[in-house]
C-alpha atoms as a PDB file:
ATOM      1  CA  UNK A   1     147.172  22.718  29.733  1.00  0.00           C
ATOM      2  CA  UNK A   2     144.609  25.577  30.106  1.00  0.00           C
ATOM      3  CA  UNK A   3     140.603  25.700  29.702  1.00  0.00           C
ATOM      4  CA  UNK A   4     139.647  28.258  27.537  1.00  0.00           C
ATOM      5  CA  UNK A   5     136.229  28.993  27.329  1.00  0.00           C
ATOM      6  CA  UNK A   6     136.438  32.071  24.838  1.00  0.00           C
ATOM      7  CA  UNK A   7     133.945  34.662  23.953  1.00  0.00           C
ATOM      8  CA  UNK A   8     130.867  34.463  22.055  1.00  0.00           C
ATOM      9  CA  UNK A   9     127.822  36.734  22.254  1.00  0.00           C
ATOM     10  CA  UNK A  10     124.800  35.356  24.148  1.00  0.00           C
ATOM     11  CA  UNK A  11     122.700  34.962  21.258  1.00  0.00           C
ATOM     12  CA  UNK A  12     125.596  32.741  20.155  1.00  0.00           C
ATOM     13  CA  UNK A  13     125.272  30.636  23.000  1.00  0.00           C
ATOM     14  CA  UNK A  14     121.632  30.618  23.316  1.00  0.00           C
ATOM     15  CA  UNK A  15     121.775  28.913  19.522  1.00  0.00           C
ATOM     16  CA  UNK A  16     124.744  26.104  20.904  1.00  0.00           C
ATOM     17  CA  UNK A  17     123.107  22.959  21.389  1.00  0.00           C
ATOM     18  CA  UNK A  18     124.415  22.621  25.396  1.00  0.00           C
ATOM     19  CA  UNK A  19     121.939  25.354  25.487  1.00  0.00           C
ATOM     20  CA  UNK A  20     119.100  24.042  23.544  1.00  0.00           C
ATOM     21  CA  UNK A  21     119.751  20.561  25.354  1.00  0.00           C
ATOM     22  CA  UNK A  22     119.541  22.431  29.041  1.00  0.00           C
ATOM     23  CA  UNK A  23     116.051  24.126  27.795  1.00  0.00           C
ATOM     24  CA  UNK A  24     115.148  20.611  26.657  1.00  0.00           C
ATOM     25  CA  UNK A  25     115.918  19.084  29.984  1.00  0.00           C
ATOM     26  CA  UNK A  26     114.467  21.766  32.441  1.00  0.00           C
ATOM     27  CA  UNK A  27     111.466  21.877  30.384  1.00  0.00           C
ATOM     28  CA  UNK A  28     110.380  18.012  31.207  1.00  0.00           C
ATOM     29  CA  UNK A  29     109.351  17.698  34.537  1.00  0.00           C
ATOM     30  CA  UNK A  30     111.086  15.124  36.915  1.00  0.00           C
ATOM     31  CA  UNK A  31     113.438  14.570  33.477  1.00  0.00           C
ATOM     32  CA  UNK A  32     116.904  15.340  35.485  1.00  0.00           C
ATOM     33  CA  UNK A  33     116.917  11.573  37.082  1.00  0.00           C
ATOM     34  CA  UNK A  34     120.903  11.376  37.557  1.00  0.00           C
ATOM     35  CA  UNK A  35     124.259  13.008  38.159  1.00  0.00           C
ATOM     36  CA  UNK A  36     127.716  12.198  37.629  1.00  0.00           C
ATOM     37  CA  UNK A  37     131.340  13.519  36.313  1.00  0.00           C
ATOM     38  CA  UNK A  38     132.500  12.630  33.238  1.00  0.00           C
ATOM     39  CA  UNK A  39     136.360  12.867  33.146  1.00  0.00           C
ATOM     40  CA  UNK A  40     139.270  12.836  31.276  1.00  0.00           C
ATOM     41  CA  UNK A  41     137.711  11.864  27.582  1.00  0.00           C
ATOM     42  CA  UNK A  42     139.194  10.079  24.857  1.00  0.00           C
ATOM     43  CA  UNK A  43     136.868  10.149  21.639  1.00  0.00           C
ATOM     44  CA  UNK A  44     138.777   8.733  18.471  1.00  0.00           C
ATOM     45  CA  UNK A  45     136.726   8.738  15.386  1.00  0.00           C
ATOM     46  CA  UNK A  46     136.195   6.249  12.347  1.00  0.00           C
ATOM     47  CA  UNK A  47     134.874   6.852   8.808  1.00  0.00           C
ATOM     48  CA  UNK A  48     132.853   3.318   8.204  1.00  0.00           C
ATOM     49  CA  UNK A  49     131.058   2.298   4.849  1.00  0.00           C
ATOM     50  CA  UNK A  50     127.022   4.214   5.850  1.00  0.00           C
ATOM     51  CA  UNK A  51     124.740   1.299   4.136  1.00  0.00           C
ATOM     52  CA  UNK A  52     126.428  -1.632   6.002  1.00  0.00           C
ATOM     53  CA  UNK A  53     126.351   0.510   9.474  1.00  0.00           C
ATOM     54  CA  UNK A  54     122.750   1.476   8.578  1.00  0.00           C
ATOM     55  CA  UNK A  55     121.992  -2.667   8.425  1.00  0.00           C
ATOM     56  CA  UNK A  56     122.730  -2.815  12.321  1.00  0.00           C
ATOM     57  CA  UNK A  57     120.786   0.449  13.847  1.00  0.00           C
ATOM     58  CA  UNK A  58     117.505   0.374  14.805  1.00  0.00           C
ATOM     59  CA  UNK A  59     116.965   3.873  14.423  1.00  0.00           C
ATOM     60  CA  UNK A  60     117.598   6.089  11.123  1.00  0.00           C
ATOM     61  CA  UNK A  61     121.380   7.137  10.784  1.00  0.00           C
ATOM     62  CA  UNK A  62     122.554  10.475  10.355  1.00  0.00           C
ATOM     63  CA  UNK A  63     125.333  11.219   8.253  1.00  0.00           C
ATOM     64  CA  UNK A  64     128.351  14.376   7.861  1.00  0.00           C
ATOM     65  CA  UNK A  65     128.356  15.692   5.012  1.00  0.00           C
ATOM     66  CA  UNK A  66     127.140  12.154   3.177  1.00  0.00           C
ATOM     67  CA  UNK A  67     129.646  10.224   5.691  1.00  0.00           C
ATOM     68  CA  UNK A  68     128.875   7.901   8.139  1.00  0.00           C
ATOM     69  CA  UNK A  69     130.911   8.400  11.377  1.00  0.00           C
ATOM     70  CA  UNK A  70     131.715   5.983  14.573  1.00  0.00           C
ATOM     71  CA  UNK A  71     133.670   6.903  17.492  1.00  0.00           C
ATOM     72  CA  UNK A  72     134.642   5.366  20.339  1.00  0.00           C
ATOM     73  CA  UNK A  73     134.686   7.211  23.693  1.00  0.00           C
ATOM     74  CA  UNK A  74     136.968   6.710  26.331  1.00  0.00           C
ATOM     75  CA  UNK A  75     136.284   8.053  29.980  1.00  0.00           C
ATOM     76  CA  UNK A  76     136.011   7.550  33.529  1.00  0.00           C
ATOM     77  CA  UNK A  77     132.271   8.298  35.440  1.00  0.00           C
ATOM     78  CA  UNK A  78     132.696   9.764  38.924  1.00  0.00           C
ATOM     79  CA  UNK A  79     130.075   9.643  41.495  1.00  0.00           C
ATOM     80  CA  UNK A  80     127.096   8.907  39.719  1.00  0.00           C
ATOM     81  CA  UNK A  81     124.013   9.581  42.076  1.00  0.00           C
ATOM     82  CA  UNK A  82     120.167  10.265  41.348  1.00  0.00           C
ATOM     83  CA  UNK A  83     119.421  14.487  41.655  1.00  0.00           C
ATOM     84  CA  UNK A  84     117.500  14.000  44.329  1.00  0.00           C
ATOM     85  CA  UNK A  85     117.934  12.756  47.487  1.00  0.00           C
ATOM     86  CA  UNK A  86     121.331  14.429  48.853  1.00  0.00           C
ATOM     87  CA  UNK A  87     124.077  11.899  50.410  1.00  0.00           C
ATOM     88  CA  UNK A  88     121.577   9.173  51.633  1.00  0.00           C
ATOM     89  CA  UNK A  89     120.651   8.246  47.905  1.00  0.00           C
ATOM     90  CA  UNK A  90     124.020   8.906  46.967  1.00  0.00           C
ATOM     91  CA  UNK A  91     125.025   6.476  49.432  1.00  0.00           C
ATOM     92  CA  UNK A  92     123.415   3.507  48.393  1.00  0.00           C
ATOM     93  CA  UNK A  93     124.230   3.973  44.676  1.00  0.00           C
ATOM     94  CA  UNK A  94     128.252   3.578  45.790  1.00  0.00           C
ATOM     95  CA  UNK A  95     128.432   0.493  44.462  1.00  0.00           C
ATOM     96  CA  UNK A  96     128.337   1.475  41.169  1.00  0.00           C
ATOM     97  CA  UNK A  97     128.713   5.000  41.042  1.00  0.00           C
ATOM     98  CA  UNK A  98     132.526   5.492  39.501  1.00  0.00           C
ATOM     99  CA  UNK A  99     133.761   3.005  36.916  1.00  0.00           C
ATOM    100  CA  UNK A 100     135.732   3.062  33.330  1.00  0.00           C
ATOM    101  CA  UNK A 101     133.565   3.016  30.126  1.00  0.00           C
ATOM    102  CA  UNK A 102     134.125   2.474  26.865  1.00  0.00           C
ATOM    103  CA  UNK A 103     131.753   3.414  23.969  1.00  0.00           C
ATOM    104  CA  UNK A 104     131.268   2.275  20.420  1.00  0.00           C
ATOM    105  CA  UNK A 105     128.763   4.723  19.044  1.00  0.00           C
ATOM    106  CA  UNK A 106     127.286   5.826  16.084  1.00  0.00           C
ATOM    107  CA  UNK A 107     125.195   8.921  14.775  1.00  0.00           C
ATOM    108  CA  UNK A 108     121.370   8.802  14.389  1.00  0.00           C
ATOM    109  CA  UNK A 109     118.446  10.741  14.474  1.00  0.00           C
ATOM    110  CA  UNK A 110     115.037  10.047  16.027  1.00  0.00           C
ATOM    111  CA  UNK A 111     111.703  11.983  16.072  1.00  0.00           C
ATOM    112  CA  UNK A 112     114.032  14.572  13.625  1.00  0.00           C
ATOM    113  CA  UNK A 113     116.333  15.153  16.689  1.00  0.00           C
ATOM    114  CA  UNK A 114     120.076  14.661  16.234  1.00  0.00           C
ATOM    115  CA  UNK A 115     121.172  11.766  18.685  1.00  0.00           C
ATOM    116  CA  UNK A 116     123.862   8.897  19.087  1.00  0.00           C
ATOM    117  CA  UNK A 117     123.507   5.322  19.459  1.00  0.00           C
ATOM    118  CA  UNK A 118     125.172   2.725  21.250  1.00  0.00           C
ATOM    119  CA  UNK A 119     126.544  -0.027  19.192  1.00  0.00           C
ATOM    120  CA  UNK A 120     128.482  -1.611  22.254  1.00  0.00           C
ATOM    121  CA  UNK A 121     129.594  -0.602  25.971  1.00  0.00           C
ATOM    122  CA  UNK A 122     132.242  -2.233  27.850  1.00  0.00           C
ATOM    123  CA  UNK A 123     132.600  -0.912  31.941  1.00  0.00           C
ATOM    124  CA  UNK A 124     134.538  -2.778  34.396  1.00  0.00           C
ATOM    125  CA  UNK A 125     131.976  -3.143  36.592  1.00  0.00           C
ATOM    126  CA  UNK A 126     129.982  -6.266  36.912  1.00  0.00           C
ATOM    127  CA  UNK A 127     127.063  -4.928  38.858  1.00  0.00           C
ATOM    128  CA  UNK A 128     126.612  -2.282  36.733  1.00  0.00           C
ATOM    129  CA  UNK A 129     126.802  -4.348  33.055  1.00  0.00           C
ATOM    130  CA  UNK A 130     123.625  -6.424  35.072  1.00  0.00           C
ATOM    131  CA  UNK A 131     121.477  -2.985  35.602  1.00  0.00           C
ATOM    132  CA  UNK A 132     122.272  -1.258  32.330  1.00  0.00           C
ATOM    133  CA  UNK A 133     120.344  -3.088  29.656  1.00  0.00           C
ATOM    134  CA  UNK A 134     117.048  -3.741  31.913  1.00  0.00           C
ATOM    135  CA  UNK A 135     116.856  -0.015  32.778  1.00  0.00           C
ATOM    136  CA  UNK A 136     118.198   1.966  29.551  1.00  0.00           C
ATOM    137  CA  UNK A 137     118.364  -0.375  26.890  1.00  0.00           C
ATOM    138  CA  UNK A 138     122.090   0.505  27.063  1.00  0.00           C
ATOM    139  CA  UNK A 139     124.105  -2.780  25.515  1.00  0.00           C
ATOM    140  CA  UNK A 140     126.867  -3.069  28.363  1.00  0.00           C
ATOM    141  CA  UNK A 141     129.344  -5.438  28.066  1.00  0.00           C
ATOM    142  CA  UNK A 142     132.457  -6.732  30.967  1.00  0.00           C
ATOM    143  CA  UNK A 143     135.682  -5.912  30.168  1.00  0.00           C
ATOM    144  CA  UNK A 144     139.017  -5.092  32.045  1.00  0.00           C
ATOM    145  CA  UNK A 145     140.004  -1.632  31.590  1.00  0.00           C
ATOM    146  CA  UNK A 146     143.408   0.178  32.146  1.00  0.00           C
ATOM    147  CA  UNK A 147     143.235   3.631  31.146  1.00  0.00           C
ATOM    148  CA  UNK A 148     145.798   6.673  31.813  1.00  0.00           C
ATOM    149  CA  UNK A 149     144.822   9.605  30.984  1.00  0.00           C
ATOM    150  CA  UNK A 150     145.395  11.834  33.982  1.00  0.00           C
ATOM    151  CA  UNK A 151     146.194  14.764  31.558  1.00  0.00           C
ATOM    152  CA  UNK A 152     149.523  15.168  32.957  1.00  0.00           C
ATOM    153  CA  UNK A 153     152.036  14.807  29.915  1.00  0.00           C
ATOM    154  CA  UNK A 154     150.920  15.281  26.451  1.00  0.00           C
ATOM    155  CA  UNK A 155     150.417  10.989  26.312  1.00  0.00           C
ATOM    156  CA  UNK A 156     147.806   8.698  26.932  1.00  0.00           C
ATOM    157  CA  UNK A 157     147.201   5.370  26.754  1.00  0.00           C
ATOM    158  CA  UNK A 158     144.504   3.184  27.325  1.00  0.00           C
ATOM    159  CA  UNK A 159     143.618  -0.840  26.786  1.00  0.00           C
ATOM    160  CA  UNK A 160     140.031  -2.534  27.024  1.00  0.00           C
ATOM    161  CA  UNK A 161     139.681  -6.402  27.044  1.00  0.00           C
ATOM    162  CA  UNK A 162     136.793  -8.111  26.472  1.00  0.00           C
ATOM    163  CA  UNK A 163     135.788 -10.223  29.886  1.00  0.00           C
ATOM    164  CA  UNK A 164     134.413 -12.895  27.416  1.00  0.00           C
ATOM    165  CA  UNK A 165     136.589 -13.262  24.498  1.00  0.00           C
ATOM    166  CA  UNK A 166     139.742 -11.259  25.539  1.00  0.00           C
ATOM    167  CA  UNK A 167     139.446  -9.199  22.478  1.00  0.00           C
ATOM    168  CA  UNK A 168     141.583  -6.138  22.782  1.00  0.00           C
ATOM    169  CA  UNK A 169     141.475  -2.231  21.897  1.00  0.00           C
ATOM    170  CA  UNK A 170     144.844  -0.661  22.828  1.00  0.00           C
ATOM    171  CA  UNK A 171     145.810   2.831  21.568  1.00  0.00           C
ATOM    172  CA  UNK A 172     148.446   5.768  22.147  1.00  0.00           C
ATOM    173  CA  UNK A 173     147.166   9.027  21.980  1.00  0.00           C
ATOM    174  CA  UNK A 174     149.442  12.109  21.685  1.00  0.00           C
ATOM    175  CA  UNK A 175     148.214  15.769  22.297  1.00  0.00           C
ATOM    176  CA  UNK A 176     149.606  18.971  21.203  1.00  0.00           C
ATOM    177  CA  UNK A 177     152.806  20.258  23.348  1.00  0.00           C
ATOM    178  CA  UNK A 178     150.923  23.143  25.432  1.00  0.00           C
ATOM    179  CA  UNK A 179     146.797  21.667  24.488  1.00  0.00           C
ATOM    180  CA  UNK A 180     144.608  24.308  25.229  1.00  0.00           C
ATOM    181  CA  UNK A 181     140.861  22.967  25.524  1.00  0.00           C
ATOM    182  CA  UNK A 182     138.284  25.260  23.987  1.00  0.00           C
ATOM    183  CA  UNK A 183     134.822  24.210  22.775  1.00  0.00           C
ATOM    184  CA  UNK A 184     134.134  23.012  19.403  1.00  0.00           C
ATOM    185  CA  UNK A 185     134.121  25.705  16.585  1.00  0.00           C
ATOM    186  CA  UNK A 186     129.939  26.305  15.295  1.00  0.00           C
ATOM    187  CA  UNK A 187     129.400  24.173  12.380  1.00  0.00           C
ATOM    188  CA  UNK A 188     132.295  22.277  12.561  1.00  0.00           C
ATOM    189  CA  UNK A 189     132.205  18.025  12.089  1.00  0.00           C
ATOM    190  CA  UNK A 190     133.631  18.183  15.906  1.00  0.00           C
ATOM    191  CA  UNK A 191     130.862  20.491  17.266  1.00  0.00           C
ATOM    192  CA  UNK A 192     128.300  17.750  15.155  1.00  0.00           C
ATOM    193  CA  UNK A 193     129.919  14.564  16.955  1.00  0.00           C
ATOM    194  CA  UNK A 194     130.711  15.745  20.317  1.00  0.00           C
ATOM    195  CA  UNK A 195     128.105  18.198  20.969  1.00  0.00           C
ATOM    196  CA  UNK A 196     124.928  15.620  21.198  1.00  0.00           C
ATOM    197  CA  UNK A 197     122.017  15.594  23.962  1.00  0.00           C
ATOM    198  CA  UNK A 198     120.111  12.425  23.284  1.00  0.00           C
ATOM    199  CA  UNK A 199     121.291   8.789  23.862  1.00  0.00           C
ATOM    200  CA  UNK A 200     118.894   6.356  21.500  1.00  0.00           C
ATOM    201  CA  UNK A 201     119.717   2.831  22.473  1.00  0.00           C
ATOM    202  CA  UNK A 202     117.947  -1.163  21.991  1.00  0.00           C
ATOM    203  CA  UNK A 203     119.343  -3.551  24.456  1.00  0.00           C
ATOM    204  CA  UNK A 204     117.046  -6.328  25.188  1.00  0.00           C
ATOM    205  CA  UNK A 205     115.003  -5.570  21.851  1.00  0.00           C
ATOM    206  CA  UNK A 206     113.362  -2.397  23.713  1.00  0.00           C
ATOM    207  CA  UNK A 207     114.144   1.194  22.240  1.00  0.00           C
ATOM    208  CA  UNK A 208     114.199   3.685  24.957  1.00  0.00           C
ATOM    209  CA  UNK A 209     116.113   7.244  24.912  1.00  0.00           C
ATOM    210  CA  UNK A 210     117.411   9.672  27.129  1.00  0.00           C
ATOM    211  CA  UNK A 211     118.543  13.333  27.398  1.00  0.00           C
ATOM    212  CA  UNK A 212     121.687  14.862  28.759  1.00  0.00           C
ATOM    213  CA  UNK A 213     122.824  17.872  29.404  1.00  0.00           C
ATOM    214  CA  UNK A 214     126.489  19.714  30.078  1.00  0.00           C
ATOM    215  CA  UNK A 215     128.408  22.485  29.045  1.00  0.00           C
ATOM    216  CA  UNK A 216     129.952  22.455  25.773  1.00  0.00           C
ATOM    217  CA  UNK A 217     132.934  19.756  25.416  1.00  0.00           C
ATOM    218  CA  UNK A 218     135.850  21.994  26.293  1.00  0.00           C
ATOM    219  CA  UNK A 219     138.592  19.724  23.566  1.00  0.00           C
ATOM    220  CA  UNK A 220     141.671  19.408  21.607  1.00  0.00           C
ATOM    221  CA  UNK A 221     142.834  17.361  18.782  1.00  0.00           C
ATOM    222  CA  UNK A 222     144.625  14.378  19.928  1.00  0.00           C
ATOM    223  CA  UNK A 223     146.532  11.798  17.398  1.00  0.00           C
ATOM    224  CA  UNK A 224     145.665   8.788  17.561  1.00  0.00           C
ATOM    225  CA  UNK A 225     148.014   5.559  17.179  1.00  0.00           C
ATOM    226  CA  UNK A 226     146.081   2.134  17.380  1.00  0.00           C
ATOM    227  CA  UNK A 227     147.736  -1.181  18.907  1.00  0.00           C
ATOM    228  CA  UNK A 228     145.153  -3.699  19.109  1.00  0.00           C
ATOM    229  CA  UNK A 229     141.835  -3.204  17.102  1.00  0.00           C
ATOM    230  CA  UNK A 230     141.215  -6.787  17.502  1.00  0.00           C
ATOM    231  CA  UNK A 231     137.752  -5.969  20.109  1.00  0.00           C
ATOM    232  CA  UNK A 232     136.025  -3.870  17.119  1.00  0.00           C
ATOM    233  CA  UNK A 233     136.952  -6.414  13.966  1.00  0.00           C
ATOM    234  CA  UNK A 234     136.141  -9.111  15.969  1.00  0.00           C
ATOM    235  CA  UNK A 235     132.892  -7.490  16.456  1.00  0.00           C
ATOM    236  CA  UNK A 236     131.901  -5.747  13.650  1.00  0.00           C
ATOM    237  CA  UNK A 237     132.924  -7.159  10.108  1.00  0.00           C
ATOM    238  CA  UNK A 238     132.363  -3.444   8.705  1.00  0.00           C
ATOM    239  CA  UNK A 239     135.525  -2.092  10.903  1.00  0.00           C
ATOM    240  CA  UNK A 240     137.833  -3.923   9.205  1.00  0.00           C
ATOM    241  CA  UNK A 241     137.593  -1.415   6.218  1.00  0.00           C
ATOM    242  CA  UNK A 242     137.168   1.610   8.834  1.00  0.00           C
ATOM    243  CA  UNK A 243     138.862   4.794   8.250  1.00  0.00           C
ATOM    244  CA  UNK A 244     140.746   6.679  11.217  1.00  0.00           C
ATOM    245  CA  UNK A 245     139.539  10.627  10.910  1.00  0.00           C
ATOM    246  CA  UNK A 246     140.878  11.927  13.909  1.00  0.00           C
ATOM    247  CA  UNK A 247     140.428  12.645  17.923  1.00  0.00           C
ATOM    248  CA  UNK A 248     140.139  14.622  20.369  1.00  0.00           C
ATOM    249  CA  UNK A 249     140.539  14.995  24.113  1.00  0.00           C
ATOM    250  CA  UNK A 250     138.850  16.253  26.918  1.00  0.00           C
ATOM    251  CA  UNK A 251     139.437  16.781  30.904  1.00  0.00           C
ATOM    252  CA  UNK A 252     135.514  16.537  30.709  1.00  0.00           C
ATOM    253  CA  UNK A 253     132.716  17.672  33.733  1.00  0.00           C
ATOM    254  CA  UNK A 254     132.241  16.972  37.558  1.00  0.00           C
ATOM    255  CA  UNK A 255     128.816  17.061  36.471  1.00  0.00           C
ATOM    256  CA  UNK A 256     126.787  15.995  34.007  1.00  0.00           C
ATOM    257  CA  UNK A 257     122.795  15.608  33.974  1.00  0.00           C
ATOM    258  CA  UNK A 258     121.404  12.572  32.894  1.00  0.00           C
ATOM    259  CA  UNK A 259     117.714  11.822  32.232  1.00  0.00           C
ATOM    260  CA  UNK A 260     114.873   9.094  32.479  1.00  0.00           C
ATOM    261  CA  UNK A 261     114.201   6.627  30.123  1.00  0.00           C
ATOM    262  CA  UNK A 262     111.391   7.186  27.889  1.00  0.00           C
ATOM    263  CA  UNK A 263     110.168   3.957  25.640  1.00  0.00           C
ATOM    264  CA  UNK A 264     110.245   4.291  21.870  1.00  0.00           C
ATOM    265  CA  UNK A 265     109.013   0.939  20.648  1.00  0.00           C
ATOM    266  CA  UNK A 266     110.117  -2.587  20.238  1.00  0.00           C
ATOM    267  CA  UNK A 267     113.323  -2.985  18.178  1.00  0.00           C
ATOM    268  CA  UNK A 268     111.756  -4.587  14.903  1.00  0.00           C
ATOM    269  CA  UNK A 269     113.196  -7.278  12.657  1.00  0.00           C
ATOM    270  CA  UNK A 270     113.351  -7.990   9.266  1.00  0.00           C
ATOM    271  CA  UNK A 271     115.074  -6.476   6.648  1.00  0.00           C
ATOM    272  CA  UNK A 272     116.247  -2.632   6.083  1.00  0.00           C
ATOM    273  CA  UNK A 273     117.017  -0.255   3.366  1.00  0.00           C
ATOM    274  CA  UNK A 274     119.510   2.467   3.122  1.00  0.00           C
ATOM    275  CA  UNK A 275     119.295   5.317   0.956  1.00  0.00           C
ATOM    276  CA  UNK A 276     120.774   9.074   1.208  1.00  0.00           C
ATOM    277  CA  UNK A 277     120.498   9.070   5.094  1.00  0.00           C
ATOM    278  CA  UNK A 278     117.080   7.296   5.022  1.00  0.00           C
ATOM    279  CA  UNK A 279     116.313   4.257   6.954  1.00  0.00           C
ATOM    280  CA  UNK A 280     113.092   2.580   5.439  1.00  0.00           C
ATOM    281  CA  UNK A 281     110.741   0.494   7.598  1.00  0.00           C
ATOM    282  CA  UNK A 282     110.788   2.739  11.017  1.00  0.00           C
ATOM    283  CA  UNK A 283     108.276   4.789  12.216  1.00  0.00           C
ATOM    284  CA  UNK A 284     109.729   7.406  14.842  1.00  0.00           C
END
């Protein structure tokens, strides 16, 4: 399996949104708080009915083409330190610095800026499930996590378990004989899911967001063959009606930027209205 990076003219590049989302991050000062790798990604991705997904966000969703999309991401995070600081900070953030994720997220826009959201995380570690919410809003979840997807043979396989309820995901996925990895095509739906700089999240009834920044997802398509859905009905009455699209795969980055949290308001109750894309009753 080969990374192919291809060619495109600079003024190509300069338009991608790894580009814009660099610019973005080198522009705020002190923004680049963190580091890490983040390898060997699973993403598998769901076609889900927009006005009863747009009931559980806090933020305004954004739709493909009139289609409301939720994928699930499945990776390992390698040596996550803060950017400054050399080996003594890295040190001390050992305990937690590598460890299995999975995400349930969803597509959403804030201040007019494309973003994601996360629904759900499940990591398998302990420590780390404690420091998430309090720090980024992110909802982190303990769960038991097997995943093998070293990339050697054209199958993977992965299975998540809930560390409360035992609720399951377990999947096959099968790449092309001979994958090549090259970065989304412009304007395609897998440049508009994968290609996305700013995490929007509400854990703990705080909004807070953050920016990211790496080089453009270098991917294939994967297929996809689902075992045990059981941890995403169980959670979400809307998945039981959710439509497989597709997947793709990537060896991923030894490094990834990762940025402080900035506060966005209080998450706010009541009801909400969907219509065409807009979510009624949020400023921001």
């Amino acid at each position: 399996m080969n990374i192919i990076h291809g060619q495109e003219s600079n003024a190509t590049l300069t338009a991608r949104p790894s580009a814009m989302a660099r610019e973005r991050m080198r522009a705020g000062r002190g923004e680049r708080m963190f580091i890490a790798g983040w390898t060997q990604a699973l993403m598998i991705h769901f076609e889900v009915e927009a006005a009863a997904l747009q009931r559980a966000l806090p933020f305004q969703l954004d739709l493909w083409q009139g289609r409301a999309l939720v994928s699930l991401v499945a990776f390992t995070m390698r040596g996550m330190r803060p950017a400054v600081g050399g080996k003594w900070t890295a040190w001390v953030f050992r305990p937690i610095a590598t460890h299995d994720f999975l995400n349930v997220r969803t597509y959403v826009r804030h201040n007019d800026e494309q973003g994601i959201h996360f629904i759900a995380e499940w990591l398998n570690s302990r420590l780390a499930a404690k420091l998430g919410p309090v720090t980024f809003s992110l909802p982190y979840r303990h769960g038991q996590i097997a995943y093998q997807h070293d990339g050697q043979g054209e199958t993977l396989c992965g299975e998540v378990a809930d560390g409360r309820t035992g609720n399951k995901l377990a999947y096959e996925a099968f790449l092309p004989e001979g994958a090549e990895f090259r970065p989304c095509p412009a304007g395609s739906r897998e440049e508009w899911l994968m290609e996305r700089y700013l995490a929007c999240n509400s854990a703990g009834g705080c909004r807070r967001n953050f920016r990211v920044w790496h080089p453009p997802w270098p991917q294939c398509p994967a297929r996809v063959t689902l075992r045990d859905d059981s941890l995403l009905t169980q959670n979400w009455p809307w998945f039981k009606d959710a439509a497989l699209i597709g997947a793709n795969y990537s060896p991923g980055f030894e490094e990834v930027w990762m940025g402080r949290p900035h506060f966005c308001g209080a998450v706010r109750k009541g009801p909400r209205r969907f219509r065409h894309g807009a979510f009624f009753g949020e400023a921001g």
